[in-house]
Protein backbone atom coordinates (compact mmCIF):
# COMPACT_ATOMS: atom_id res chain seq x y z
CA UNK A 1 22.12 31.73 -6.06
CA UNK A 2 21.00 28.52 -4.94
CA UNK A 3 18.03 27.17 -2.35
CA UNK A 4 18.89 25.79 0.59
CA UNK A 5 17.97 22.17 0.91
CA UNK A 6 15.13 22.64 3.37
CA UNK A 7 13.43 25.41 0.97
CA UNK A 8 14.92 28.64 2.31
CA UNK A 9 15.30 31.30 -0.14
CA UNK A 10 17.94 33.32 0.43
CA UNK A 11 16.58 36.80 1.22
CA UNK A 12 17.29 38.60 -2.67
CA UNK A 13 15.49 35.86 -4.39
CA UNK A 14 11.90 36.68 -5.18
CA UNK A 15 9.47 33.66 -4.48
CA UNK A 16 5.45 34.14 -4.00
CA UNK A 17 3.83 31.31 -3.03
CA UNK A 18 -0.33 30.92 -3.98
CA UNK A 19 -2.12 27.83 -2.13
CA UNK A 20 -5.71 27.36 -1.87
CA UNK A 21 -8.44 24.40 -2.85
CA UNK A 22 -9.28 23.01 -6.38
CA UNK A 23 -11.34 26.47 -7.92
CA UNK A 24 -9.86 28.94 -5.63
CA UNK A 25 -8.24 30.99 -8.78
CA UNK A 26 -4.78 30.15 -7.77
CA UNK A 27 -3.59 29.05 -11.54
CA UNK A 28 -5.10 32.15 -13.24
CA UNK A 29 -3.85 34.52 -10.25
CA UNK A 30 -0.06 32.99 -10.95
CA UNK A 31 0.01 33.26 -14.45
CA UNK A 32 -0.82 36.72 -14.16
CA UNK A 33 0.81 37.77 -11.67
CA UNK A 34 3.89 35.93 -12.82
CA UNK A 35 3.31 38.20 -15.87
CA UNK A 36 3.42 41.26 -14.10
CA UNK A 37 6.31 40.65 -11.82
CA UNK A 38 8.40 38.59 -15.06
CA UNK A 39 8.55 35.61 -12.98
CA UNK A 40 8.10 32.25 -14.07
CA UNK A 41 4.91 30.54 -13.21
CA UNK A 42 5.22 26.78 -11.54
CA UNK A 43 2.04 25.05 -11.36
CA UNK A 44 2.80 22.54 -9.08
CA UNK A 45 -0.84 20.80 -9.23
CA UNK A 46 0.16 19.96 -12.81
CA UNK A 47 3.33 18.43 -12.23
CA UNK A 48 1.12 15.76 -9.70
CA UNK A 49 -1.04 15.34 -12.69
CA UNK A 50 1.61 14.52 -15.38
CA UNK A 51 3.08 11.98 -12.86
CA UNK A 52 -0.33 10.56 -12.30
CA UNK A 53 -0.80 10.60 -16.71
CA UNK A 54 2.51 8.48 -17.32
CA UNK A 55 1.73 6.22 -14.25
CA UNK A 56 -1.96 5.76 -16.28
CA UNK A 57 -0.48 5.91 -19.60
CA UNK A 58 2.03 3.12 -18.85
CA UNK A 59 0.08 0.46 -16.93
CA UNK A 60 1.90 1.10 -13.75
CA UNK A 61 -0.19 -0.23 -10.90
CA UNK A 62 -1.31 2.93 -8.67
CA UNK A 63 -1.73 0.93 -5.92
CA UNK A 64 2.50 0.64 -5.65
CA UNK A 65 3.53 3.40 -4.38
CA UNK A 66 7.11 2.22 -5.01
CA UNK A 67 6.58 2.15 -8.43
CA UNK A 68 4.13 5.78 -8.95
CA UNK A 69 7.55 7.40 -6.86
CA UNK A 70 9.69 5.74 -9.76
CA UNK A 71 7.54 7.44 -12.48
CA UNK A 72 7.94 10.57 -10.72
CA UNK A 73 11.92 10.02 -10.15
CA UNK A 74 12.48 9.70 -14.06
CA UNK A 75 9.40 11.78 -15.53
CA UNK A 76 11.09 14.52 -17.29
CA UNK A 77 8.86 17.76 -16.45
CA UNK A 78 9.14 21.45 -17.70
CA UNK A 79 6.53 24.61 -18.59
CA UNK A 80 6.87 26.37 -21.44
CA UNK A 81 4.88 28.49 -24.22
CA UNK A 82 2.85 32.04 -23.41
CA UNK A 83 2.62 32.05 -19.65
CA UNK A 84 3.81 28.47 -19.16
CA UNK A 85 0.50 27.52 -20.22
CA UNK A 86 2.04 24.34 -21.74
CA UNK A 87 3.02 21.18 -19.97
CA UNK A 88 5.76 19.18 -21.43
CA UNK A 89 6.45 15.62 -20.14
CA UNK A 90 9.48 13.65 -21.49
CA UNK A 91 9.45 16.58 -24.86
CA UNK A 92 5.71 16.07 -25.62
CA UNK A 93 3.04 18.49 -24.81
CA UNK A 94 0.68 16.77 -22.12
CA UNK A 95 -1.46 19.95 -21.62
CA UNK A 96 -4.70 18.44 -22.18
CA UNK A 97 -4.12 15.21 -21.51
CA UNK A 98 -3.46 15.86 -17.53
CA UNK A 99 -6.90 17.41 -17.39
CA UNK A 100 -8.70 14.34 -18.60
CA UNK A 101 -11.75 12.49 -16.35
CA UNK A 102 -9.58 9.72 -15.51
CA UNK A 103 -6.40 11.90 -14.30
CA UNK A 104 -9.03 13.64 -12.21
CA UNK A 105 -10.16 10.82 -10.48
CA UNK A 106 -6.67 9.67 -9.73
CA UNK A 107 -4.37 12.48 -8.88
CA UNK A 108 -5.51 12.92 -4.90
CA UNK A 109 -4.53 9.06 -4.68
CA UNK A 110 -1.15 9.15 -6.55
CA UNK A 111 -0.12 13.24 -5.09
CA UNK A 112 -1.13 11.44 -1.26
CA UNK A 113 1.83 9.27 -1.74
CA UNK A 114 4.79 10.78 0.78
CA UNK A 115 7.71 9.14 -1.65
CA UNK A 116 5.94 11.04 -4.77
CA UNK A 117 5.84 14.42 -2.76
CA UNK A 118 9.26 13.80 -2.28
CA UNK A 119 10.41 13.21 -5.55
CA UNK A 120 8.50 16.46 -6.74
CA UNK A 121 8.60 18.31 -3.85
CA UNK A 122 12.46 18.19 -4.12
CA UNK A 123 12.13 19.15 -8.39
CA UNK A 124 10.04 21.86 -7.49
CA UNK A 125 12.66 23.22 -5.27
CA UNK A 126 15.21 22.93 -7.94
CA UNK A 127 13.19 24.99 -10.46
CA UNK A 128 12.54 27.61 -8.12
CA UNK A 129 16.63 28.08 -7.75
CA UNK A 130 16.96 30.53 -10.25
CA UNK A 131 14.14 32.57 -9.07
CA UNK A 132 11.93 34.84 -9.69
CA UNK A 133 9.61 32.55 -9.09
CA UNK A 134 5.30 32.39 -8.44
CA UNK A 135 4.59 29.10 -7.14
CA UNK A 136 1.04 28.02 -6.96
CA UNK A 137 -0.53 24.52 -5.60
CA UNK A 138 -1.48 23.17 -2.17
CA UNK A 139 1.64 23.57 -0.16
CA UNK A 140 4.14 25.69 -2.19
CA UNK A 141 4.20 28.09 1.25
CA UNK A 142 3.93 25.51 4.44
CA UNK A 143 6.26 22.93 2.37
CA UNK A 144 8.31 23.63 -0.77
CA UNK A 145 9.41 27.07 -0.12
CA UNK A 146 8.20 27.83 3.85
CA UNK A 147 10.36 30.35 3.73
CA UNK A 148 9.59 32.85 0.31
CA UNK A 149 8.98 36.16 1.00
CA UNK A 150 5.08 36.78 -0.22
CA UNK A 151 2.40 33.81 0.53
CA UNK A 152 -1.01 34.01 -0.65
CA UNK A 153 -4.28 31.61 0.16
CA UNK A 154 -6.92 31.67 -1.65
CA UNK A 155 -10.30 30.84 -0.72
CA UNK A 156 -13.91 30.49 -2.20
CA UNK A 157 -16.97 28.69 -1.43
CA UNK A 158 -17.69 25.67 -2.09
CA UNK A 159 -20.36 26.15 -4.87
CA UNK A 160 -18.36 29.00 -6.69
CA UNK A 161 -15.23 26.80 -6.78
CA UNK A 162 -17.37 23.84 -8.46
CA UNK A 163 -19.30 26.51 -10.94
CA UNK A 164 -15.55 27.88 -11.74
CA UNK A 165 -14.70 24.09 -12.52
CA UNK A 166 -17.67 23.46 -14.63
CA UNK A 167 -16.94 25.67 -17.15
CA UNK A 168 -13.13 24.99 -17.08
CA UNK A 169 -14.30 21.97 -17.67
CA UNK A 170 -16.38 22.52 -20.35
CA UNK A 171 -13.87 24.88 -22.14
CA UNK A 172 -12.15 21.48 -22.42
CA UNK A 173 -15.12 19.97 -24.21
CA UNK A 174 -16.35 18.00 -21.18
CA UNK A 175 -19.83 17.98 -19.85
CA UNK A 176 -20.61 18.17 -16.30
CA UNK A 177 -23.41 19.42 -13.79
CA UNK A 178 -22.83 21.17 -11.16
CA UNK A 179 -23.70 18.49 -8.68
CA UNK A 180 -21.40 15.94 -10.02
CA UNK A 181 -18.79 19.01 -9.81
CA UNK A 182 -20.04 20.26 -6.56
CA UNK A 183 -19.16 16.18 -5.22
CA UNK A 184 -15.74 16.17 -6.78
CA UNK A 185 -14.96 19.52 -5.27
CA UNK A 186 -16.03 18.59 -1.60
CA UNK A 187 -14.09 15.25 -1.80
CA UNK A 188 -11.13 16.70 -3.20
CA UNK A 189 -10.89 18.99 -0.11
CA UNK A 190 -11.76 16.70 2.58
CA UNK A 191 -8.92 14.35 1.00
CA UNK A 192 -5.96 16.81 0.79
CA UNK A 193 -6.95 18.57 4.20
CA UNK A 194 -6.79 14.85 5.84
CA UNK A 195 -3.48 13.26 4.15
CA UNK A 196 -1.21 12.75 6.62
CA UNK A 197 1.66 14.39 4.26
CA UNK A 198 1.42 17.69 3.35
CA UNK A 199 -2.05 18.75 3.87
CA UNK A 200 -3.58 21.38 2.60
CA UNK A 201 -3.53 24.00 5.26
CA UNK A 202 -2.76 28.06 5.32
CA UNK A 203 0.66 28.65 5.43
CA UNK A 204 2.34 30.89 8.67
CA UNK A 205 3.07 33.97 7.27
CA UNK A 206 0.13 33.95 4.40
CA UNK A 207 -2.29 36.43 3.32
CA UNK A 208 -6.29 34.87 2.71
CA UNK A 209 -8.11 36.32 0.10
CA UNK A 210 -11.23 34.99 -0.27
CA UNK A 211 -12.15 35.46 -4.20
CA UNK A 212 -15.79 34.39 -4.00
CA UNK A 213 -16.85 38.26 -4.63
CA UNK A 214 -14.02 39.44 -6.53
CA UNK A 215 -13.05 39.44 -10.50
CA UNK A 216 -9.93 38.76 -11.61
CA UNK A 217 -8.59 42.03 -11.66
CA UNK A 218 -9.11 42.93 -7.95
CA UNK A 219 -8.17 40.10 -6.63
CA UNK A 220 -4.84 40.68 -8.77
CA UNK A 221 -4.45 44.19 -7.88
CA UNK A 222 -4.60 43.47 -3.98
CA UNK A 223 -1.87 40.77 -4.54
CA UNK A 224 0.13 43.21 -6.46
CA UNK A 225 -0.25 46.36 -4.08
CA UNK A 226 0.73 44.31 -0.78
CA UNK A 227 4.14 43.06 -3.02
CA UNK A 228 4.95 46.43 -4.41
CA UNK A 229 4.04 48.22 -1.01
CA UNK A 230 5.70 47.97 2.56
CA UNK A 231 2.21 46.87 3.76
CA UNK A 232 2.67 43.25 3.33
CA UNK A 233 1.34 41.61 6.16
CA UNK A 234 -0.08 38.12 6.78
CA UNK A 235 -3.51 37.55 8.22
């Protein structure tokens, strides 16, 4: 089975789709949801970041869009390890370096660029061909597969998002307040609501779930009872 060009899945394929803002729970919700249903998990946030690594990493000027679009033409990208937790770029395991302070500050600039969403945008397509897939970023449902069968969006408010950060943060032996967070979150969302490609939006067809109030396990269970059930409908 293949996808059609234009991200249409054909109807036996399982694809779920999870978009939401920076601290919405969308990575941990795929993971383990991909788990449950043995799908593979595509973290499409990540593959942004390890474009926006080797464009640091190699002195490309991020100002050329040209040239970031090359890097993400030729960047060699694939998850693997428990829960495709790892991130390998050209064989070498860039987990924890696309999480670093300067990838941070870069990767709304370099993921803005339309010829980089369209380098990735068409690789995420082509990983998601041999299905079952859980898709998670900021328009896996209104872009790269507009047409899978289950869409989630996750929401959260502003200051739980940036608390949620924080600590991911420091579990990566960073520092931060929650101010300095709390900033970083706000921008983030103002800048991918407002590109002019692919914004951040809720996709037709999606079901919100705001996870401000919930633990991981409801918020998991309610995904996994509207995809087992015949009471899937979007809201």
């Amino acid at each position: 089975m293949t996808a059609d060009p234009r991200g249409n899945m054909p109807p036996s394929l399982l694809a779920v789709t999870i978009d939401g803002p920076a601290g919405s729970g969308k990575s941990t919700m795929a993971r383990l949801l991909a788990k449950k249903l043995g799908a593979v998990m595509i973290d499409t946030g990540a593959m942004y970041r390890a474009v926006t690594a080797r464009v640091i990493d190699n002195g490309v000027d991020p100002d050329d869009e040209t040239a970031v679009a090359r890097v993400a033409r030729e960047i060699h990208l694939r998850f693997a390890g428990e829960d495709s937790r790892q991130v390998l770029v050209d064989g070498e395991d860039e987990s924890a370096r696309i999480r670093q302070a300067d990838v941070n500050a870069l990767v709304s600039k370099i993921s803005a660029y339309p010829q980089v969403r369209s380098e990735l945008v068409g690789l995420q397509r082509k990983m998601a061909e041999g299905g079952p897939v859980v898709m998670e970023g900021r328009d896996t449902g209104s872009v790269v597969l507009p047409q899978a069968r289950f869409k989630f969006f996750l929401v959260a408010g502003p200051d739980v998002r940036a608390e949620r950060r924080r600590l991911e943060i420091a579990q990566a032996g960073e520092s931060r307040d929650h101010k300095e967070v709390l900033e970083g979150i706000t921008a983030r969302d103002l800048q991918d609501s407002q590109r002019a490609v692919s914004p951040l939006v809720k996709p037709e067809g999606a079901v919100e779930i705001d996870t401000s109030q919930l633990d991981i396990d409801e918020v998991l269970e309610r995904m996994l009872v509207l995809i087992v059930s015949d009471k899937y409908e979007a809201s």
